[in-house]
Protein backbone atom coordinates (compact mmCIF):
# COMPACT_ATOMS: atom_id res chain seq x y z
CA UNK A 1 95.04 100.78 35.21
CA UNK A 2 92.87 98.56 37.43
CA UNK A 3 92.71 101.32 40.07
CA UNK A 4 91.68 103.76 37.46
CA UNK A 5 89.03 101.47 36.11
CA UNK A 6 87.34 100.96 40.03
CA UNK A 7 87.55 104.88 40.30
CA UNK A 8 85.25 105.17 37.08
CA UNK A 9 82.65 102.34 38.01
CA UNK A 10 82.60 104.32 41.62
CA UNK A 11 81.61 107.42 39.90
CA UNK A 12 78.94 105.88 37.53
CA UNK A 13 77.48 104.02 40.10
CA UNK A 14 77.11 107.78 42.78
CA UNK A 15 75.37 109.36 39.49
CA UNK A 16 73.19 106.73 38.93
CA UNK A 17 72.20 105.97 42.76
CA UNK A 18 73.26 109.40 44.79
CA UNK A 19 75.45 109.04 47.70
CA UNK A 20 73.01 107.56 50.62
CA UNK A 21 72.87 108.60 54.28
CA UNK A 22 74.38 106.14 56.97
CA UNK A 23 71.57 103.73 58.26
CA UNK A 24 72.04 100.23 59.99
CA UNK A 25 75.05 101.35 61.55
CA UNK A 26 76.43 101.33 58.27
CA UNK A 27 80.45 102.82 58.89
CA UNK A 28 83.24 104.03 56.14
CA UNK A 29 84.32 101.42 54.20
CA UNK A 30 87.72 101.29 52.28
CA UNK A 31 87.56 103.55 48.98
CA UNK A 32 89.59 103.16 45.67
CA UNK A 33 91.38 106.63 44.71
CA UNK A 34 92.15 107.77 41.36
CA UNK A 35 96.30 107.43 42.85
CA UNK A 36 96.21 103.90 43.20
CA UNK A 37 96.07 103.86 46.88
CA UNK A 38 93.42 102.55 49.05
CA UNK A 39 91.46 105.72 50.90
CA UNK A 40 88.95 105.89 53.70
CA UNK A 41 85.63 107.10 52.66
CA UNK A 42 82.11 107.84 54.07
CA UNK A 43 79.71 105.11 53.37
CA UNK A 44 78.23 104.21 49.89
CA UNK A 45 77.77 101.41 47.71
CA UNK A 46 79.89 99.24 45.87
CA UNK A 47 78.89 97.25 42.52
CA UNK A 48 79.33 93.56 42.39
CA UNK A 49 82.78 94.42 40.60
CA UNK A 50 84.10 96.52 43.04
CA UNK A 51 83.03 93.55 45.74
CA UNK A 52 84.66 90.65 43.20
CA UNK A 53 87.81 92.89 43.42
CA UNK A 54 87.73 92.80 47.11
CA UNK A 55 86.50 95.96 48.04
CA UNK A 56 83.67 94.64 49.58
CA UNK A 57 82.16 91.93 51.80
CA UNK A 58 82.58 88.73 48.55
CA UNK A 59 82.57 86.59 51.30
CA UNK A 60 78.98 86.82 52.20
CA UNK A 61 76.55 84.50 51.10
CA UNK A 62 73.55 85.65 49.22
CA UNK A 63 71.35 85.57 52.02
CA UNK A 64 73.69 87.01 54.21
CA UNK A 65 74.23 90.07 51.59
CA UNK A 66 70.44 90.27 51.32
CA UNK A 67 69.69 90.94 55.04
CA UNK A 68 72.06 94.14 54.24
CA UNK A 69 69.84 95.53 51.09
CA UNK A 70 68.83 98.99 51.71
CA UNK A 71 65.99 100.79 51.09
CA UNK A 72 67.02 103.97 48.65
CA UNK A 73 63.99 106.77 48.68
CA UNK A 74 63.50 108.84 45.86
CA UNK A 75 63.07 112.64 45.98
CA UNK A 76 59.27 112.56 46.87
CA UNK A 77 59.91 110.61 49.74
CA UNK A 78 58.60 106.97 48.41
CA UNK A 79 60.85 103.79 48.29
CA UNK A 80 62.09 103.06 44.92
CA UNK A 81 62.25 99.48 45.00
CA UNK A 82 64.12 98.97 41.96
CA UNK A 83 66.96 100.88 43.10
CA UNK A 84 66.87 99.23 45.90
CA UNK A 85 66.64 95.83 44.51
CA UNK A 86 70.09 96.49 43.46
CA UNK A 87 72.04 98.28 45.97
CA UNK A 88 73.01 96.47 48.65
CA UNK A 89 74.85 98.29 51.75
CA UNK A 90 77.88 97.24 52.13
CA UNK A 91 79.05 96.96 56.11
CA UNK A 92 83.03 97.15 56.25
CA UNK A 93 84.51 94.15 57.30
CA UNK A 94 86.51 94.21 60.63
CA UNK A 95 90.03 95.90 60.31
CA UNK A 96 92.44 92.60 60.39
CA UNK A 97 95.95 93.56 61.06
CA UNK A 98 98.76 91.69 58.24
CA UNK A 99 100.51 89.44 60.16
CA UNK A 100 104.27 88.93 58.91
CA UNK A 101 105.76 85.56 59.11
CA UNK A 102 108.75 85.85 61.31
CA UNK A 103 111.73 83.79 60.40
CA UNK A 104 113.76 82.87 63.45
CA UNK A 105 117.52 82.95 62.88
CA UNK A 106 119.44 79.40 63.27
CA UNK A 107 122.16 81.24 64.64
CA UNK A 108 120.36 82.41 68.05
CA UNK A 109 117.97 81.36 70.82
CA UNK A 110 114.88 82.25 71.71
CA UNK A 111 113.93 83.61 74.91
CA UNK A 112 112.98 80.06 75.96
CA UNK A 113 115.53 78.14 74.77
CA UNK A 114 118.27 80.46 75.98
CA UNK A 115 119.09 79.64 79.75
CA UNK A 116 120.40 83.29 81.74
CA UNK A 117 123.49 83.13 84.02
CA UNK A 118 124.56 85.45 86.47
CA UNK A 119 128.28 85.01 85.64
CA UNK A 120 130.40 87.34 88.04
CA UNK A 121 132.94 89.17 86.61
CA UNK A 122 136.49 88.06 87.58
CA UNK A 123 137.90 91.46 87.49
CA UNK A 124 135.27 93.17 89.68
CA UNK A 125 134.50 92.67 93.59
CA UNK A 126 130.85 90.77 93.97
CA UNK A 127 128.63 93.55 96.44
CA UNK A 128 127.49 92.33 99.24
CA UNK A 129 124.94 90.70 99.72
CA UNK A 130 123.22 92.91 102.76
CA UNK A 131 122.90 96.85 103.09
CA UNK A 132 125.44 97.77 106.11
CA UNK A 133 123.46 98.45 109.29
CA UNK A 134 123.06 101.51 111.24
CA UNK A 135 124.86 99.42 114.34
CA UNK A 136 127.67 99.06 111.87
CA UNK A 137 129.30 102.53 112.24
CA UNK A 138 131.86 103.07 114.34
CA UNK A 139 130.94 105.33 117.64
CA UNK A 140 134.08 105.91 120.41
CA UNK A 141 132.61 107.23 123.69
CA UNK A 142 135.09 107.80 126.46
CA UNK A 143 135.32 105.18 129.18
CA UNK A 144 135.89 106.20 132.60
CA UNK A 145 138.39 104.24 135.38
CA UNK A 146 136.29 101.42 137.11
CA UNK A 147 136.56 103.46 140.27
CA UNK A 148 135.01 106.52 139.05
CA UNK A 149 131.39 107.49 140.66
CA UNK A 150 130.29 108.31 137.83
CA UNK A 151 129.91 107.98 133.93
CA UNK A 152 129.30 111.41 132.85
CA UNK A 153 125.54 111.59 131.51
CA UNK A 154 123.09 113.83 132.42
CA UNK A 155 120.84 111.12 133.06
CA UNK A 156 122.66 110.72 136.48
CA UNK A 157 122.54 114.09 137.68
CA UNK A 158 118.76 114.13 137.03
CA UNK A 159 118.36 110.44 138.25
CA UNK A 160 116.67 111.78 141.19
CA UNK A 161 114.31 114.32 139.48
CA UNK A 162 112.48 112.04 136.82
CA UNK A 163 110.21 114.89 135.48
CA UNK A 164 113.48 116.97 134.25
CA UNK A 165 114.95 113.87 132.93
CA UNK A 166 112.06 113.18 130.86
CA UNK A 167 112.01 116.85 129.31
CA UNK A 168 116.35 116.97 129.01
CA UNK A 169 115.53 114.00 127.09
CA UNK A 170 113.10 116.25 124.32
CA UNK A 171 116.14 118.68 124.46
CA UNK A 172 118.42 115.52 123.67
CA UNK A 173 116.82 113.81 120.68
CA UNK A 174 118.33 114.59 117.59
CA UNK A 175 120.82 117.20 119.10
CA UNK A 176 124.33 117.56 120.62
CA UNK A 177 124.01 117.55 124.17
CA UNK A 178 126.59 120.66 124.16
CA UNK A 179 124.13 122.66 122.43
CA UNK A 180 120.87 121.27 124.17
CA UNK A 181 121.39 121.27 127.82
CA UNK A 182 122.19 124.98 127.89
CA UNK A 183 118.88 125.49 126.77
CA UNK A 184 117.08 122.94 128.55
CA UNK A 185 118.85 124.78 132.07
CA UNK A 186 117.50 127.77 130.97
CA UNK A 187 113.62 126.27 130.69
CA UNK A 188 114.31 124.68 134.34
CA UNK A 189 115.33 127.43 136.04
CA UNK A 190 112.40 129.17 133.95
CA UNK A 191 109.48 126.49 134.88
CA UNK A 192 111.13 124.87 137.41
CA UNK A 193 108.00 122.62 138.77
CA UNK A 194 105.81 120.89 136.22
CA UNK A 195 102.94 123.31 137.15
CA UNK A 196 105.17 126.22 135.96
CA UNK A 197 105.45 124.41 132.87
CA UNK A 198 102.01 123.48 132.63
CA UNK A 199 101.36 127.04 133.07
CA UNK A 200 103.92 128.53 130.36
CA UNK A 201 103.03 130.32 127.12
CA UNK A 202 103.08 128.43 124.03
CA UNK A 203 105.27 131.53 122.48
CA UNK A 204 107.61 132.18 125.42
CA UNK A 205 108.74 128.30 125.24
CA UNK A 206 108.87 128.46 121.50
CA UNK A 207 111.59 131.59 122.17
CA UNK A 208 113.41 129.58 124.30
CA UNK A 209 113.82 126.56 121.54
CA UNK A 210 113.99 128.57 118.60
CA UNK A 211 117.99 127.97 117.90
CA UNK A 212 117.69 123.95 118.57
CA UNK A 213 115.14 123.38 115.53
CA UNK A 214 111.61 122.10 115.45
CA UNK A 215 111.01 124.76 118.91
CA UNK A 216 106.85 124.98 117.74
CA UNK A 217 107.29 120.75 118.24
CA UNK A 218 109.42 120.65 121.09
CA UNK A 219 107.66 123.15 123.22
CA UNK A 220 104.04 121.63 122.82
CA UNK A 221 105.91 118.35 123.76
CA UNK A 222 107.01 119.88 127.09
CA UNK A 223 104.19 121.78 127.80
CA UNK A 224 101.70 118.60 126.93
CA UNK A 225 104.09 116.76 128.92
CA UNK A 226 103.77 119.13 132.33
CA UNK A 227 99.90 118.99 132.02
CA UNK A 228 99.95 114.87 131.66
CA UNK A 229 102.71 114.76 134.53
CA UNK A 230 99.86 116.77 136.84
CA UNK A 231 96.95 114.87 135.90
CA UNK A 232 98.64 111.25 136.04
CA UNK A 233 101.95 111.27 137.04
CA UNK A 234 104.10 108.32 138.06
CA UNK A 235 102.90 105.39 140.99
CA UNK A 236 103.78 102.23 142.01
CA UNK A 237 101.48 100.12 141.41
CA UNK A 238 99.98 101.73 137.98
CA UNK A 239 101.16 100.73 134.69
CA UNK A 240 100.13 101.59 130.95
CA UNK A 241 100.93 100.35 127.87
CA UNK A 242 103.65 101.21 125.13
CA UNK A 243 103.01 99.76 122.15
CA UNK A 244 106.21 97.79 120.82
CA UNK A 245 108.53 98.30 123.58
CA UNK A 246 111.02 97.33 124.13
CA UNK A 247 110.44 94.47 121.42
CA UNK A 248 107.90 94.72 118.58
CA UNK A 249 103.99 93.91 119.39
CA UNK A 250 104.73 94.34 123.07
CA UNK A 251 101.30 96.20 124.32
CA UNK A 252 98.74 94.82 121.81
CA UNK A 253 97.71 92.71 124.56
CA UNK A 254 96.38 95.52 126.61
CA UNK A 255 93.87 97.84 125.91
CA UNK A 256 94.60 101.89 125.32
CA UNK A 257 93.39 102.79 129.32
CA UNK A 258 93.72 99.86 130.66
CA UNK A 259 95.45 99.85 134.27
CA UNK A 260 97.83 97.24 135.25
CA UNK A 261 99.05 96.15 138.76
CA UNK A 262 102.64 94.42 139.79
CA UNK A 263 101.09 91.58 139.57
CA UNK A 264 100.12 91.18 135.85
CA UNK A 265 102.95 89.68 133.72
CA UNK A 266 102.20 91.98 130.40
CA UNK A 267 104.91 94.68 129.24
CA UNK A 268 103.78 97.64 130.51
CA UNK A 269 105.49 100.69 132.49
CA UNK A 270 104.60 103.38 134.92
CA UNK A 271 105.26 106.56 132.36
CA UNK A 272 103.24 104.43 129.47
CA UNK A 273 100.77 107.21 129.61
CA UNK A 274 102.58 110.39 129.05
CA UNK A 275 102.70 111.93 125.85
CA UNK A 276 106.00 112.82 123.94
CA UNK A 277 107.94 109.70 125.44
CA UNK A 278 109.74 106.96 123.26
CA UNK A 279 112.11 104.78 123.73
CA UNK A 280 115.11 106.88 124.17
CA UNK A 281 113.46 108.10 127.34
CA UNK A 282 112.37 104.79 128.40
CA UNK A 283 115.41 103.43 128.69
CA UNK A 284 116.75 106.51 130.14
CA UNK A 285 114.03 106.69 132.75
CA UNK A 286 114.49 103.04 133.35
CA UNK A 287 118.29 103.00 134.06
CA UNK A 288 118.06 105.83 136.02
CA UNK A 289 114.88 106.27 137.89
CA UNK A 290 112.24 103.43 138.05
CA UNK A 291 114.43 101.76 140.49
CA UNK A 292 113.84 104.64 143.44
CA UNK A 293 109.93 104.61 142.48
CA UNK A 294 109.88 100.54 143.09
CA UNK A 295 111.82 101.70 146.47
CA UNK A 296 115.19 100.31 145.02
CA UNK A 297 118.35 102.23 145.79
CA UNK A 298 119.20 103.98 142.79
CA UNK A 299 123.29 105.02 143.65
CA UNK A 300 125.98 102.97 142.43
CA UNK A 301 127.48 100.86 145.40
CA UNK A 302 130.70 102.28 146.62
CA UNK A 303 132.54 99.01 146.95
CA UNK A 304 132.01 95.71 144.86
CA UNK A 305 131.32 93.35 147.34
CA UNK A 306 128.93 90.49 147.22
CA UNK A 307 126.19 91.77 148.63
CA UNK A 308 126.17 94.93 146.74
CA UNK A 309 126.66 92.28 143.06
CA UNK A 310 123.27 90.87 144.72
CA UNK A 311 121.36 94.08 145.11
CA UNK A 312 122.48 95.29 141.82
CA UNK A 313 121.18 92.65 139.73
CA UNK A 314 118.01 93.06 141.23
CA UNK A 315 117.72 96.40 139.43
CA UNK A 316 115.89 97.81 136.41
CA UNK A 317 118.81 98.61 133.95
CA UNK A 318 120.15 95.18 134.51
CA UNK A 319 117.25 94.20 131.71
CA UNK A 320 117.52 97.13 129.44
CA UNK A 321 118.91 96.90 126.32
CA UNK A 322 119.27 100.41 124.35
CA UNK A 323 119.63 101.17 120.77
CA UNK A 324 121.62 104.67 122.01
CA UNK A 325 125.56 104.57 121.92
CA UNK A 326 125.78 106.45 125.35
CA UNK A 327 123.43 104.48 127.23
CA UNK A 328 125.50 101.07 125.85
CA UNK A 329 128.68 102.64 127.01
CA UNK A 330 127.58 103.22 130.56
CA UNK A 331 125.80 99.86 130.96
CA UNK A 332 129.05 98.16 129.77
CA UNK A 333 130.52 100.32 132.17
CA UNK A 334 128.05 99.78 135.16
CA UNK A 335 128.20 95.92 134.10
CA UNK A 336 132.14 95.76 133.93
CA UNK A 337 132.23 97.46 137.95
CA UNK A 338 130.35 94.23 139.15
CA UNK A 339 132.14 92.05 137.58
CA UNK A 340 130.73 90.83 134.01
CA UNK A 341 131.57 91.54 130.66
CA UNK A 342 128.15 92.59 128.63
CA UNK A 343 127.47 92.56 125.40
CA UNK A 344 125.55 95.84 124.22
CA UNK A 345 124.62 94.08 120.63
CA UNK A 346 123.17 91.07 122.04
CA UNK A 347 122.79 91.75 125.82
CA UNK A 348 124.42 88.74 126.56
CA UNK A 349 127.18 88.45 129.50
CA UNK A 350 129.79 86.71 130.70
CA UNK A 351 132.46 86.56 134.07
CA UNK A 352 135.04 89.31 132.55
CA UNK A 353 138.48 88.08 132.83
CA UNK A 354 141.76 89.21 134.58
CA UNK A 355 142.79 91.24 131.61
CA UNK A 356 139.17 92.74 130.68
CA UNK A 357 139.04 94.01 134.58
CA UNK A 358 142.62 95.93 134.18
CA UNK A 359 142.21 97.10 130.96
CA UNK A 360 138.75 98.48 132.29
CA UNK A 361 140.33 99.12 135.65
CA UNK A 362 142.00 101.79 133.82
CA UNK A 363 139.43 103.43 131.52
CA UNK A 364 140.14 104.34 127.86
CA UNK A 365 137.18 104.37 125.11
CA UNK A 366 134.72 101.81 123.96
CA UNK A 367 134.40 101.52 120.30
CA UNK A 368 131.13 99.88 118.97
CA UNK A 369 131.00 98.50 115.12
CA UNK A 370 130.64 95.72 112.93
CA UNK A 371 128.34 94.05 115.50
CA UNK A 372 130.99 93.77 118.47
CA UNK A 373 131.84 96.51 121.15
CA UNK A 374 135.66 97.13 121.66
CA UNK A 375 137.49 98.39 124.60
CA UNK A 376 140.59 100.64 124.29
CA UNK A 377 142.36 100.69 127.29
CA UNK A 378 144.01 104.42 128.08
CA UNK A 379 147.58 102.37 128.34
CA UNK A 380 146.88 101.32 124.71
CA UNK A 381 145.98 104.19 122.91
């Protein structure tokens, strides 16, 4: 009834007035409908009943609600005052959201009362606590006798040509050595000097790579690699920086062409300025051939004596430690022929005992996991 009664002033009050066009930033204001529900309309005016009701702004002073009186024209253009005397715009009142009391149940707590536990489950195993590390899988490599000449890498038959050991090592990263050294012969016997190399076709080396995988990669590497070799290849004397090797922010201490002597204490190394080298060549290259460029003998001694345990710690790939499984294996290998048993996980070493040097005496495999390196002597497997 009430609504009905608003929608009947409303209509009186357009006839009498007109419906007036939006000034002062006038905006829709809530509308009573003929259904009883509240509607949005356009602007227009309310009567002093409609505002009573709450339709419009009754909490405005008089002065307040005069400030808001608007000026209705008639149809020649002048104000009619009179009309205007008594309509009064009405601005809408900001929307206000209804807040709903909230009634918080005795029976649970809030989110500050309550107090989480991580309560472990007695029927499941707690995870631990770390990811498991890459050094953590288990890697066998075979472990020749003690009196063998040699290991078995490729690294020692090209220990005296440091250019092909740098480019076997390209062939080597990320792939089986069965599969890569076929290939790499093939590019040696190919481009056997690093002027050949230097020399080669982009697309012929590409051919030659093409089964191994990223061959467009590779072969820029080697022939980059050739070209760097000619225009600054390895001296005594002449070292450049690698940036974080062998241990993080090794290098930042030198600047990108700076030249450094035997003298100067800073990491630095003689192949620090060839392209395509990381530290799986590094070591490589340090094991096997810095030694003969410093004017070190580079072949293993033939008998352990005391003199030869001398010489040999006065060697390069006494202070390398590798992240590769291969290169671990022969150093514990190399280390266990003079005499010491070496720890490829923490590079530490100690005087191997009787049963370390016959077990090792013997060969087998070395297993590396779980942060230790194991040797399986051949009588024990």
């Amino acid at each position: 009834m009430l609504a009905k009664e608003m929608d009947d002033s409303f209509r009186k009050m357009v006839a009498l007035i007109g419906r007036p066009t939006l000034q002062n930033n006038a905006y829709p204001t809530p509308c009573p409908s003929s259904n009883g529900y509240i509607s949005t309309c356009p602007e227009y005016l309310l009567s002093p009943e409609l505002q009573s009701d709450g339709y419009g702004p009754s909490n405005l002073s008089d002065a307040e609600a005069s400030t808001n009186e608007r000026l209705i024209l008639s149809d020649d253009g002048e104000i009619n005052e009179s009309r205007s005397e008594s309509a009064r715009l009405v601005t809408p009142p900001a929307r206000r959201r209804k807040i709903r009391s909230i009634t918080v149940s005795p029976y649970f707590l809030n989110s500050a009362e309550m107090k989480i536990k991580n309560t472990a489950s007695p029927y499941f195993p707690k995870p631990p606590n770390t990811k498991p590390k890459a050094g953590d899988r288990v890697s066998c490599i075979p472990f020749p006798a003690l009196s063998s000449t040699s290991f078995g890498l490729v690294q020692e038959r090209l220990a005296h040509d440091p250019f092909g050991l740098l480019v076997a090592m390209i062939f080597l990263n990320k792939t089986r050595g069965s599969v890569a050294l076929p290939v790499f012969y093939e590019l040696m016997d190919r481009y056997p000097t690093p002027a050949d190399l230097a020399a080669a076709d982009l697309d012929d080396i590409v051919d030659i790579f093409e089964h191994l995988g990223l061959q467009n990669q590779r072969a820029m590497k080697c022939i980059n690699l050739a070209k760097a070799w000619l225009h600054r290849p390895p001296e005594k004397g002449k070292r450049y920086r690698v940036l974080h090797y062998p241990n993080k922010d090794d290098g930042k201490d030198i600047k990108a062409d700076e030249l450094l002597g035997d003298d100067d204490e800073r990491v630095a190394w003689e192949i620090g300025q060839l392209p395509g080298v990381g530290a799986y060549a590094i070591d490589s290259w340090r094991i096997f051939c810095r030694d003969e460029l410093r004017g070190l003998p580079s072949e293993l001694p033939k008998a352990p004596t005391p003199e030869a345990e001398e010489e040999e710690m006065r060697k390069e790939w006494t202070r390398v430690l590798p992240l590769d499984k291969e290169l671990r294996a022969y150093l514990r290998w190399r280390w266990l022929r003079n005499g010491w048993d070496w720890n490829p996980i923490t590079g530490e070493k100690a005087r191997a005992d009787e049963k370390t040097m016959a077990d090792a005496g013997l060969g087998g495999v070395i297993c590396e996991g779980e942060g230790s390196s194991i040797l399986i002597a051949e009588h024990e497997s």
